[in-house]
Protein backbone atom coordinates (compact mmCIF):
# COMPACT_ATOMS: atom_id res chain seq x y z
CA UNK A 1 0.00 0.00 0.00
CA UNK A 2 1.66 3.23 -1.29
CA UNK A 3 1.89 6.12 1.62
CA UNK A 4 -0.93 8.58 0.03
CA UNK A 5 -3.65 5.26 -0.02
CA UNK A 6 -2.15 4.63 3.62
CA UNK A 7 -2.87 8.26 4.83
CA UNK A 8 -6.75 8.00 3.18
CA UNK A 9 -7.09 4.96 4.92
CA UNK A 10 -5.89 6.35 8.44
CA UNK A 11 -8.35 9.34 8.26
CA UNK A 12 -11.07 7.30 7.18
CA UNK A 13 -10.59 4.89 9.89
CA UNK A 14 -10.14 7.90 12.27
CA UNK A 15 -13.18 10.36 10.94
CA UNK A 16 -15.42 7.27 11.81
CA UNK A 17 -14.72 7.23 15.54
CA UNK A 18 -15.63 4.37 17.23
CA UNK A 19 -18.78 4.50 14.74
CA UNK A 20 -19.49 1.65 11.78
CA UNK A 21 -19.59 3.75 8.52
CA UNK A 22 -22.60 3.85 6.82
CA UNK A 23 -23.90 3.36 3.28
CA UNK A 24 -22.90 6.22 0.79
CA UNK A 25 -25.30 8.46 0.39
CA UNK A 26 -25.91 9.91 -3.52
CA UNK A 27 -26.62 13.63 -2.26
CA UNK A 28 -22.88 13.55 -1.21
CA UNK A 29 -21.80 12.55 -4.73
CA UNK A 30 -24.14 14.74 -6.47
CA UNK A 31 -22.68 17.43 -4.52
CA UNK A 32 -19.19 16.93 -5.56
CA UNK A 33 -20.17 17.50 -9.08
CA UNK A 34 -21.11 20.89 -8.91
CA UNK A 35 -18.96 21.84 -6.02
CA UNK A 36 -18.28 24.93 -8.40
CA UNK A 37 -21.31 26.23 -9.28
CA UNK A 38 -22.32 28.41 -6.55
CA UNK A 39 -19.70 30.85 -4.97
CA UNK A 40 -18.61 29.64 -1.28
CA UNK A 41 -20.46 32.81 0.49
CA UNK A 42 -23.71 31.62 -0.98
CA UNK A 43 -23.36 28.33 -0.10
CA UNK A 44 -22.90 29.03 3.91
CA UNK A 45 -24.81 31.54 4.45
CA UNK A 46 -27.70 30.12 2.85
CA UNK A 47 -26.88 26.94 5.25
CA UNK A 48 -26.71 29.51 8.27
CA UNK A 49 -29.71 30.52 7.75
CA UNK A 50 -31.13 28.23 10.58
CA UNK A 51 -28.59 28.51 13.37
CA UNK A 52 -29.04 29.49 16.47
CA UNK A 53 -25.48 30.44 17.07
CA UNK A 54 -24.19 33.85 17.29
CA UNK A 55 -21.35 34.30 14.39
CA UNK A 56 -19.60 36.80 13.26
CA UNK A 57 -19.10 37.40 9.22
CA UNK A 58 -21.47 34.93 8.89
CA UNK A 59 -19.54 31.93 10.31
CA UNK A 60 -17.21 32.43 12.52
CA UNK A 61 -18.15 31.76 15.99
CA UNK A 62 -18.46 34.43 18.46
CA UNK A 63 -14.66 34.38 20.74
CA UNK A 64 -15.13 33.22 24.59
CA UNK A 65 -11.75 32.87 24.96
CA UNK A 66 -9.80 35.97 23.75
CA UNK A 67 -11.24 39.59 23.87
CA UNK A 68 -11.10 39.88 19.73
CA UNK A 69 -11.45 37.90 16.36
CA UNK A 70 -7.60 37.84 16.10
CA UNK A 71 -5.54 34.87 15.96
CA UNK A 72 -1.66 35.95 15.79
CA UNK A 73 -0.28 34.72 18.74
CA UNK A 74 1.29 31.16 19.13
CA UNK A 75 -1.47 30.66 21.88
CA UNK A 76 -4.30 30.39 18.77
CA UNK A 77 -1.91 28.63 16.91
CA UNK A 78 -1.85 24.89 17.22
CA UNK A 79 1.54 23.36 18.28
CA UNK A 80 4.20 21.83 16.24
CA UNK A 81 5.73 18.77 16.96
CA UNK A 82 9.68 18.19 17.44
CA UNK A 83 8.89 16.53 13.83
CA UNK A 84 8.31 19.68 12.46
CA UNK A 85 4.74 18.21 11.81
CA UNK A 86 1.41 20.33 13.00
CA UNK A 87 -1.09 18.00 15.17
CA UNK A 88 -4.95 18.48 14.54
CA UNK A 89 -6.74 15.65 16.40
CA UNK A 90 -10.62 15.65 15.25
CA UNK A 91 -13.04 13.90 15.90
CA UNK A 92 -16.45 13.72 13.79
CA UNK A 93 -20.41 12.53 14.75
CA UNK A 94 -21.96 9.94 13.95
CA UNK A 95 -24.79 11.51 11.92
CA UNK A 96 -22.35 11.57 8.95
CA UNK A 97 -22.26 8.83 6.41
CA UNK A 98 -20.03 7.08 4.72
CA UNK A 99 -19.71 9.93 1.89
CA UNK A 100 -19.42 12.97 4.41
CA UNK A 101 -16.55 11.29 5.96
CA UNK A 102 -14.97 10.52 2.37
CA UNK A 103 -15.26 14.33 1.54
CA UNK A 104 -13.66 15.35 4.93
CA UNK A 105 -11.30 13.03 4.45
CA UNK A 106 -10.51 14.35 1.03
CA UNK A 107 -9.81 17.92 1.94
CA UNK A 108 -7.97 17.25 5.19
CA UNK A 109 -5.95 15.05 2.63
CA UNK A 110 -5.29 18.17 0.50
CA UNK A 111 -4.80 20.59 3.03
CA UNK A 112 -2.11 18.43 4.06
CA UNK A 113 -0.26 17.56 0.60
CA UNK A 114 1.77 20.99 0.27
CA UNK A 115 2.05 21.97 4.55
CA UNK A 116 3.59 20.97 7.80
CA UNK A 117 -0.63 20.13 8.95
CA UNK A 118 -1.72 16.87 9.77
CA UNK A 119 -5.14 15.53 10.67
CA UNK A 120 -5.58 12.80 12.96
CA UNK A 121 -8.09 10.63 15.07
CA UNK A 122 -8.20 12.29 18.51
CA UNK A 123 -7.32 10.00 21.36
CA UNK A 124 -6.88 11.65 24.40
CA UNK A 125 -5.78 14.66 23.19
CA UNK A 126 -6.78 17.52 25.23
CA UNK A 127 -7.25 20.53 22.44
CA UNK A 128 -8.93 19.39 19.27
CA UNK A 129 -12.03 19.65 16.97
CA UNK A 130 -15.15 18.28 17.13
CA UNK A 131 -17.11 17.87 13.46
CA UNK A 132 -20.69 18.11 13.92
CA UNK A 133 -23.39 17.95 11.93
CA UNK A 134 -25.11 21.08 13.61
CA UNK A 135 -27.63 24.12 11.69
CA UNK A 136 -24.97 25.71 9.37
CA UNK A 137 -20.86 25.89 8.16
CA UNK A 138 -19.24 27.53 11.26
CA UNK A 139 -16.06 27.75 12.92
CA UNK A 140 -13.98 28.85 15.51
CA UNK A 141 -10.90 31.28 14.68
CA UNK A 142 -7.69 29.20 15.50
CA UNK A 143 -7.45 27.16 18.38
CA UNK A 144 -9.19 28.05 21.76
CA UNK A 145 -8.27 25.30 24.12
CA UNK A 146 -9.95 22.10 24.41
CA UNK A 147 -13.37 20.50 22.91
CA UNK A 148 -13.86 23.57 19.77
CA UNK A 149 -16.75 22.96 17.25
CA UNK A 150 -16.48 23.11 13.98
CA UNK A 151 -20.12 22.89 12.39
CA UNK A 152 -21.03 21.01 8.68
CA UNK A 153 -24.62 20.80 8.27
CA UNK A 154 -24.82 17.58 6.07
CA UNK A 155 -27.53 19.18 3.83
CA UNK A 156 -25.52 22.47 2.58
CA UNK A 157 -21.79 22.34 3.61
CA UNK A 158 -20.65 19.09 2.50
CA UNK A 159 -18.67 20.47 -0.55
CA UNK A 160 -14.49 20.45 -0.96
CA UNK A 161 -14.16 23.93 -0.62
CA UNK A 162 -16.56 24.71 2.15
CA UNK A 163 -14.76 22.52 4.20
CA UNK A 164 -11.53 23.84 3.87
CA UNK A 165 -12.89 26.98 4.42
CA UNK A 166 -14.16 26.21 8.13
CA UNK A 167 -10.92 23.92 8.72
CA UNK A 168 -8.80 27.41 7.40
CA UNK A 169 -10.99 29.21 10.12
CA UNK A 170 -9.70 27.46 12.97
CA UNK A 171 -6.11 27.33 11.83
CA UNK A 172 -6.85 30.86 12.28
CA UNK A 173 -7.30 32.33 9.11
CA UNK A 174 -9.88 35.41 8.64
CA UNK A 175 -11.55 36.39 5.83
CA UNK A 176 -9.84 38.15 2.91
CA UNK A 177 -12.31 40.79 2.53
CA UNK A 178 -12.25 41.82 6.10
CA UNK A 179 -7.94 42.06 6.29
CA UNK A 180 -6.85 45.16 7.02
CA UNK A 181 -6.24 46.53 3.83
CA UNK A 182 -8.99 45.47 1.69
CA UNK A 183 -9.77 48.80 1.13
CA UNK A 184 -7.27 48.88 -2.10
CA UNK A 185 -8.59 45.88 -3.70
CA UNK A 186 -12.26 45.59 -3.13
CA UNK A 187 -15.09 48.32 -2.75
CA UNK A 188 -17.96 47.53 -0.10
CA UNK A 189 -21.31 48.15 -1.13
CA UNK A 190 -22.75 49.94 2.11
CA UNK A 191 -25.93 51.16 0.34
CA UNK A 192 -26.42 47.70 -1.05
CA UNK A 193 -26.40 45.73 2.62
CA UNK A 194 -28.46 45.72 5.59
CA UNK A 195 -27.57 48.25 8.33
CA UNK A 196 -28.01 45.43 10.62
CA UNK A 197 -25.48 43.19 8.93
CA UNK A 198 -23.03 45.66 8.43
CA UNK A 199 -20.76 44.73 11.16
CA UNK A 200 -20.12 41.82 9.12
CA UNK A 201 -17.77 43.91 6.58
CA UNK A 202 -15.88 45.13 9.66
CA UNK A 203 -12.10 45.48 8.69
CA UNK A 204 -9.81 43.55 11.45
CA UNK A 205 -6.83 43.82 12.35
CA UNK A 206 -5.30 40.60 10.27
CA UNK A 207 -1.91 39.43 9.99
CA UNK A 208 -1.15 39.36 5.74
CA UNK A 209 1.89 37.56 6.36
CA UNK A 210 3.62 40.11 4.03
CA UNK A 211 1.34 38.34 1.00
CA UNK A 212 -0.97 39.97 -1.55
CA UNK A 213 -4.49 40.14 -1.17
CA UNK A 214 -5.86 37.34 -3.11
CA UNK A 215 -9.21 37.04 -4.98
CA UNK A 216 -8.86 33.52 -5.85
CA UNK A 217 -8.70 32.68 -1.77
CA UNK A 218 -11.39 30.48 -0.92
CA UNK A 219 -11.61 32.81 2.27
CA UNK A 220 -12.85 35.31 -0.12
CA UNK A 221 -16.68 35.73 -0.18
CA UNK A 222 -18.95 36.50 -3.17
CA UNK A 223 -19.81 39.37 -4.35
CA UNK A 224 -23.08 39.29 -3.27
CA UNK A 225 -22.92 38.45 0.73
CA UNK A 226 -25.16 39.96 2.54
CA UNK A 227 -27.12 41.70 -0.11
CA UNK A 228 -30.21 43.41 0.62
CA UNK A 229 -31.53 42.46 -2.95
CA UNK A 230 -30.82 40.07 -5.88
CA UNK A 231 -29.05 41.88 -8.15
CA UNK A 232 -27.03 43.89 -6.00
CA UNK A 233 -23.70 43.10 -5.33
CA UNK A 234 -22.16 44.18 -1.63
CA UNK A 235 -18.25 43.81 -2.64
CA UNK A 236 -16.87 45.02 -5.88
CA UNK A 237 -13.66 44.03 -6.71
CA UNK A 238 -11.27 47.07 -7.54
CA UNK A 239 -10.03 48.32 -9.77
CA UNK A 240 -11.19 45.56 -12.46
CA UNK A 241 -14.79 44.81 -11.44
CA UNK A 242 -14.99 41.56 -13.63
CA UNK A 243 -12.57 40.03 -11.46
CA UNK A 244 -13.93 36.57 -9.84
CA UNK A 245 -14.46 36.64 -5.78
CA UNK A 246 -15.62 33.44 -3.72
CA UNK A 247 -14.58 30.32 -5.63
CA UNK A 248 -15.41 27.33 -3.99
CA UNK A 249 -12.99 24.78 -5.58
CA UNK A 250 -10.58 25.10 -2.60
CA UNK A 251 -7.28 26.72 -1.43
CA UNK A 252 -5.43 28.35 -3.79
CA UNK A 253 -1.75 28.94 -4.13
CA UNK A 254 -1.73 31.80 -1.77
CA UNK A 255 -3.83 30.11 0.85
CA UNK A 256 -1.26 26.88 0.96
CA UNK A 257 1.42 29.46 1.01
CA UNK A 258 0.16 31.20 4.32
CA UNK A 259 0.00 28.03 5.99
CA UNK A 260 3.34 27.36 5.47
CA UNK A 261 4.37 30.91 6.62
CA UNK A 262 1.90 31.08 9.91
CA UNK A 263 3.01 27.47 10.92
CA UNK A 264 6.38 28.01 9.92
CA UNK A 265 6.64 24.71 7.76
């Protein structure tokens, strides 16, 4: 058995936890096929539609153990090993079948190809995350200590990129269009979103990691999030409006390239 089939084999084993996996199930596979079609924003907001959970830019959940969405310090960073290898131990609920745990699987797999990251089955493992199949795609920013959550609703999160976006979240990666200087590269629409949802295009105070700001990140949302109206778009890309915002294929170049650089691999 080569090393890659080895490493599928591990997380499947792992991301079924303690559980028999069930039978596939053909929404996941339908899924996958047009895992491109919608942009990412679209795709979890519409899912968070029917949470209960307070988040912040519309999945990010709401800090209890530092005093701001930031994540720079090594204390929200999760620790490397003296084999220069980055620990995640997960573990993942039962509700998900036998084709949500191949599509984790999958982009844990890619997120680790090109970094120092490495998924595995939690043990005893004091800090890790908990997959659950809960009422919308949400995460916490980078780790907080212990048991964190990291939500994807079965019925409109189980896509490639989606998933790497929440796992990106609690490495403790923000939002491109909320870094601090997203004013040069994309124009927000005030008049076009809801006063009440404005504090959801609230510039923070990121760590760029000396890299360019990056339409293709799949951090990026769509043009239209949080639109009052069809039709209206709430982030304009500048200055070449045609540009694409909020793929949902995955990470792109730049996004594997800031893991390497915050985790130092």
């Amino acid at each position: 058995m080569t090393p890659s089939a080895s490493l599928l084999l591990l997380l499947l084993l792992g991301l079924s936890h303690a559980y028999p996996l069930e039978e596939e199930g053909s929404e996941a596979e339908s899924q996958m096929d047009d895992d491109d079609s919608i942009d990412i924003s679209t795709r979890i907001l519409t899912s968070n539609n029917d949470t209960s959970e307070i988040l912040l830019e519309g999945d990010l959940l709401v800090p209890t153990t530092r005093n701001a969405l930031k994540c720079w310090a090594q204390k929200c960073l999760w620790k490397k090993g003296s084999n220069g290898k980055v620990t995640i131990p997960f573990t993942i609920d039962r509700q998900f079948n036998r084709g949500d745990k191949q599509m984790i699987a999958s982009a844990m797999k890619a997120m680790q190809q090109n970094t120092c990251i490495r998924f595995t089955s939690r043990r005893n493992q004091h800090d890790y995350i908990s997959i659950v199949n809960k009422g919308g795609c949400y995460s916490a920013l980078g780790r907080t200590g212990g048991r964190q959550e990291l939500s994807l609703n079965r019925q409109g999160c189980m896509y490639h990129g989606t998933i790497q976006h929440e796992i990106n979240h609690a490495l403790g990666f923000q939002h491109e269009q909320n870094r601090s200087d997203r004013d040069s590269y994309v124009r927000i629409n005030w008049q076009n979103i809801d006063p009440k949802m404005a504090y959801n295009f609230k510039k923070q105070d990121t760590n760029n990691l000396n890299t360019p700001y990056d339409y293709s990140s799949v951090m990026h949302y769509g043009k239209t999030a949080f639109s009052i109206r069809r039709g209206k778009d709430s982030i304009t890309p500048i200055p070449n409006s045609n540009v694409r915002i909020g793929q949902g294929r995955g990470l792109s170049n730049w996004d594997v390239k800031r893991i390497n650089l915050l985790y130092k691999c």
